[in-house]
Protein backbone atom coordinates (compact mmCIF):
# COMPACT_ATOMS: atom_id res chain seq x y z
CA UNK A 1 -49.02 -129.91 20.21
CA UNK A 2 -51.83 -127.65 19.74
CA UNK A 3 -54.52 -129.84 21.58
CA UNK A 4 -51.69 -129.72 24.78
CA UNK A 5 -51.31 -126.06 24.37
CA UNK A 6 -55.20 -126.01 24.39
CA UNK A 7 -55.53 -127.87 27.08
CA UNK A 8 -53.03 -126.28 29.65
CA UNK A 9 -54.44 -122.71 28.80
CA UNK A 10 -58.24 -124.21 29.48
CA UNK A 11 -57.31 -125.97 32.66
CA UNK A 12 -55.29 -122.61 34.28
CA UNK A 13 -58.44 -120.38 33.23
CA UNK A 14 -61.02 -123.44 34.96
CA UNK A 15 -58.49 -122.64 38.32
CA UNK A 16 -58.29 -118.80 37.98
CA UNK A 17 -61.88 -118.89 37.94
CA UNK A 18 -62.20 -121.67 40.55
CA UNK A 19 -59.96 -119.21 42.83
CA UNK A 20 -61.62 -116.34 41.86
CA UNK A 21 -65.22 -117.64 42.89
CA UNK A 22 -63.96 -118.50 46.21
CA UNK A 23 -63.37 -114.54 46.90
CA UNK A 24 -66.11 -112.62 48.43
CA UNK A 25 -67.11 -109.13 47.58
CA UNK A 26 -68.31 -107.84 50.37
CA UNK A 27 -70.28 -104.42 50.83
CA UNK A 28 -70.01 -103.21 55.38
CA UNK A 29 -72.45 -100.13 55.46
CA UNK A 30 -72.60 -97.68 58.84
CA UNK A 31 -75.82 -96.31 59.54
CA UNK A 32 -77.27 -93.68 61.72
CA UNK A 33 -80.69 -94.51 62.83
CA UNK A 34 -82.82 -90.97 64.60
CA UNK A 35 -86.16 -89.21 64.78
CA UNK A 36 -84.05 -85.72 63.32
CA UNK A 37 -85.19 -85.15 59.34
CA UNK A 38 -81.18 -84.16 58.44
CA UNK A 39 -77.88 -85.85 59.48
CA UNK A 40 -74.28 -84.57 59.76
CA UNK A 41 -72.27 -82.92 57.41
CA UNK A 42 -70.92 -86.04 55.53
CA UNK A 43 -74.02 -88.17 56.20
CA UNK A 44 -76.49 -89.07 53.24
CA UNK A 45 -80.02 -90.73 53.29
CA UNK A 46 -79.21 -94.93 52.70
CA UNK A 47 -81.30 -96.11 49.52
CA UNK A 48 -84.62 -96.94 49.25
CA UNK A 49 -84.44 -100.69 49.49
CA UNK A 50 -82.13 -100.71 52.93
CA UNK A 51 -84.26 -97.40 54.88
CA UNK A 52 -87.38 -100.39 53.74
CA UNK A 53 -86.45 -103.02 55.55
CA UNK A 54 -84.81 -100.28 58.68
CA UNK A 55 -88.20 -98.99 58.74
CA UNK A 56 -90.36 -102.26 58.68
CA UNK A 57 -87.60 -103.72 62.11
CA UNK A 58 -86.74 -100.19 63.92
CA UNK A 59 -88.77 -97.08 64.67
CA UNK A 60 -86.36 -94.30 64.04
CA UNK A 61 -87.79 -91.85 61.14
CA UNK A 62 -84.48 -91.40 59.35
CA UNK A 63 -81.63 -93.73 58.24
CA UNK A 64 -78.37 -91.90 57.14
CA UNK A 65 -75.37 -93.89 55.84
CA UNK A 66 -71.64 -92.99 57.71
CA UNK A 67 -69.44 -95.24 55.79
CA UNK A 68 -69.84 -97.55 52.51
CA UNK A 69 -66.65 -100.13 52.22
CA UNK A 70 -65.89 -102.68 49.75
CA UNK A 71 -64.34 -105.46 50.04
CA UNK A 72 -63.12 -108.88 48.30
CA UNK A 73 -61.92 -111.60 50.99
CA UNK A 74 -60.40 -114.12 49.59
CA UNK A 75 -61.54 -117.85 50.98
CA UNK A 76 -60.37 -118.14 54.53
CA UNK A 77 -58.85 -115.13 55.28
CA UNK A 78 -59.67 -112.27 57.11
CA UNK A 79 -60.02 -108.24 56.26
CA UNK A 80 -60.32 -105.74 58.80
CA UNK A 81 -62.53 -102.06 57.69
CA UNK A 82 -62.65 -99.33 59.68
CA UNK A 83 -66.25 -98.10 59.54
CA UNK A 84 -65.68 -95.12 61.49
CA UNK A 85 -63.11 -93.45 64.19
CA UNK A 86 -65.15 -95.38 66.79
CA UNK A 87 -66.39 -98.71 65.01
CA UNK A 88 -64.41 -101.76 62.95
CA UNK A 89 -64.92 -104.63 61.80
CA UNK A 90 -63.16 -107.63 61.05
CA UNK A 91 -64.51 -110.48 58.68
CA UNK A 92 -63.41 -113.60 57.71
CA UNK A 93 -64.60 -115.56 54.52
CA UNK A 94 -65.76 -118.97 55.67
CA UNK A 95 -66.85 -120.12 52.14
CA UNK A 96 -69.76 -120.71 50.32
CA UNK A 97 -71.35 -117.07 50.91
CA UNK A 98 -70.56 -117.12 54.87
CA UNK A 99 -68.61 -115.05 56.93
CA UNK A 100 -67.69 -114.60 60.86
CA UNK A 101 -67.94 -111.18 62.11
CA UNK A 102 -66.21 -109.57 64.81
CA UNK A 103 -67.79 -106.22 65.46
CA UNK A 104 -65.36 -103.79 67.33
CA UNK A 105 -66.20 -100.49 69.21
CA UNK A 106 -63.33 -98.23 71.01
CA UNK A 107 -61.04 -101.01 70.12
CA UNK A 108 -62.66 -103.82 71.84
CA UNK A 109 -65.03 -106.95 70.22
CA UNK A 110 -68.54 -105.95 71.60
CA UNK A 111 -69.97 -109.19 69.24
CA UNK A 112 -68.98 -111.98 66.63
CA UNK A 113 -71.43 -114.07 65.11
CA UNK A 114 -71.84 -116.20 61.49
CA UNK A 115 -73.84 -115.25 58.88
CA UNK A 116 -74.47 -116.30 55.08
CA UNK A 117 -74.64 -113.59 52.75
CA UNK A 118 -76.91 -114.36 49.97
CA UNK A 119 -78.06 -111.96 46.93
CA UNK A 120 -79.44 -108.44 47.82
CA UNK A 121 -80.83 -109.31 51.77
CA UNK A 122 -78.98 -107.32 54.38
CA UNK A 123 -77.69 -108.19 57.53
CA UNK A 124 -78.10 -105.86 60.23
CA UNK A 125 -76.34 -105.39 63.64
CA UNK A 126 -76.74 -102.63 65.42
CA UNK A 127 -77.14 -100.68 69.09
CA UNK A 128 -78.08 -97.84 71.11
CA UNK A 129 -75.93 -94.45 70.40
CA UNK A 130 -75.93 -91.20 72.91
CA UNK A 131 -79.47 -89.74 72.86
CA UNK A 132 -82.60 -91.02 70.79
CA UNK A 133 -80.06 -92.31 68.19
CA UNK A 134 -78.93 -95.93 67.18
CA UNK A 135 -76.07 -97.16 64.83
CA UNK A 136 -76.32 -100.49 62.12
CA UNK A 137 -73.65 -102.34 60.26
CA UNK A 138 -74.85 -103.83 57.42
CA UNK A 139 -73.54 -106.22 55.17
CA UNK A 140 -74.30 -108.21 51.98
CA UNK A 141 -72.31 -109.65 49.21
CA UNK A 142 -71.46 -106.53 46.82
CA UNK A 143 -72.29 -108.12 43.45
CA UNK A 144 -75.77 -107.73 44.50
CA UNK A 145 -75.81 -104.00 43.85
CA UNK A 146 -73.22 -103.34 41.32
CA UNK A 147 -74.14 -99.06 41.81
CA UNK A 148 -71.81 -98.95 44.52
CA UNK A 149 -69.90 -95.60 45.98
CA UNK A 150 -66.74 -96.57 47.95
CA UNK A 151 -66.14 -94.02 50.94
C-alpha cells in the first residue's frame, strides 16, 4: 500500500512540475530612449546590462525605464500588459521559450512578430516618439534576473 501511495504522490508532483515548466515568466520593460541627462518624474535610469546593449544598437545618450511588468503565461495562452496609457502588449506563450507578440499603440496592432526568449538577452522593439526621443519594449524570460521591481 505504501509503494502505491508512493507512487501516486511521485507521479502528481512529475505533472505539477511538468505543468509548471510549461509557464513562462516573462519580464515587458518600456523604455525612453533621448539625448536629455534626466527623465520624467516617475522615470528611472534602466540597469547597466540593458542601457549596454541600447547604447552599442541606438545613439540616444540616456535610457530611462516607464514600466517593468511581470508576467507568467501559461503554455498557449495569451496575457495582455498595459505598458503605458498609450502602449500594450499582448503575448502569447508558444512553448519552448517562444512567444508571439502583438505590440499595440492608441489601441491599434502597429506589429506582431515571434521571438524565443532565452536566458538574460533582450529583445528590443521600438520607434520614433515626438521630438529627438524614441520608445523600446523589451522582453526576456524573468528568471533570468531574479532582482526584479514590479511597477
Amino acid at each position: 500500500m505504501r509503494n502505491a501511495v508512493r507512487f501516486f504522490l511521485s507521479a502528481f508532483l512529475l505533472a505539477a512540475t511538468a505543468a509548471t515548466a510549461a509557464d513562462l515568466s516573462l519580464e515587458a520593460r518600456l523604455v525612453w530612449g533621448t539625448n536629455d541627462e534626466k527623465g520624467g518624474p516617475n522615470c528611472k535610469p534602466v540597469d547597466a546590462k540593458l542601457a549596454a546593449k541600447l547604447n552599442g544598437l541606438f545613439k540616444w545618450k540616456s535610457y530611462f525605464e516607464i514600466t517593468n511588468q511581470l508576467a507568467s503565461i501559461p503554455l498557449n495562452k495569451t496575457r495582455d500588459l498595459k505598458m503605458s496609457d498609450h502602449c500594450s502588449i499582448r503575448v502569447k506563450n508558444l512553448g519552448g521559450s517562444r512567444v508571439e507578440v502583438s505590440y499595440i499603440g492608441e489601441g491599434k496592432e502597429v506589429l506582431k512578430e515571434s521571438y524565443t526568449l532565452l536566458g538574460s538577452d533582450w529583445k528590443l522593439v521600438g520607434g520614433n516618439c515626438k521630438g529627438e526621443t524614441a520608445w523600446f519594449v523589451g522582453l526576456r524570460s524573468e528568471g533570468a534576473n531574479k532582482a526584479i521591481t514590479k511597477n
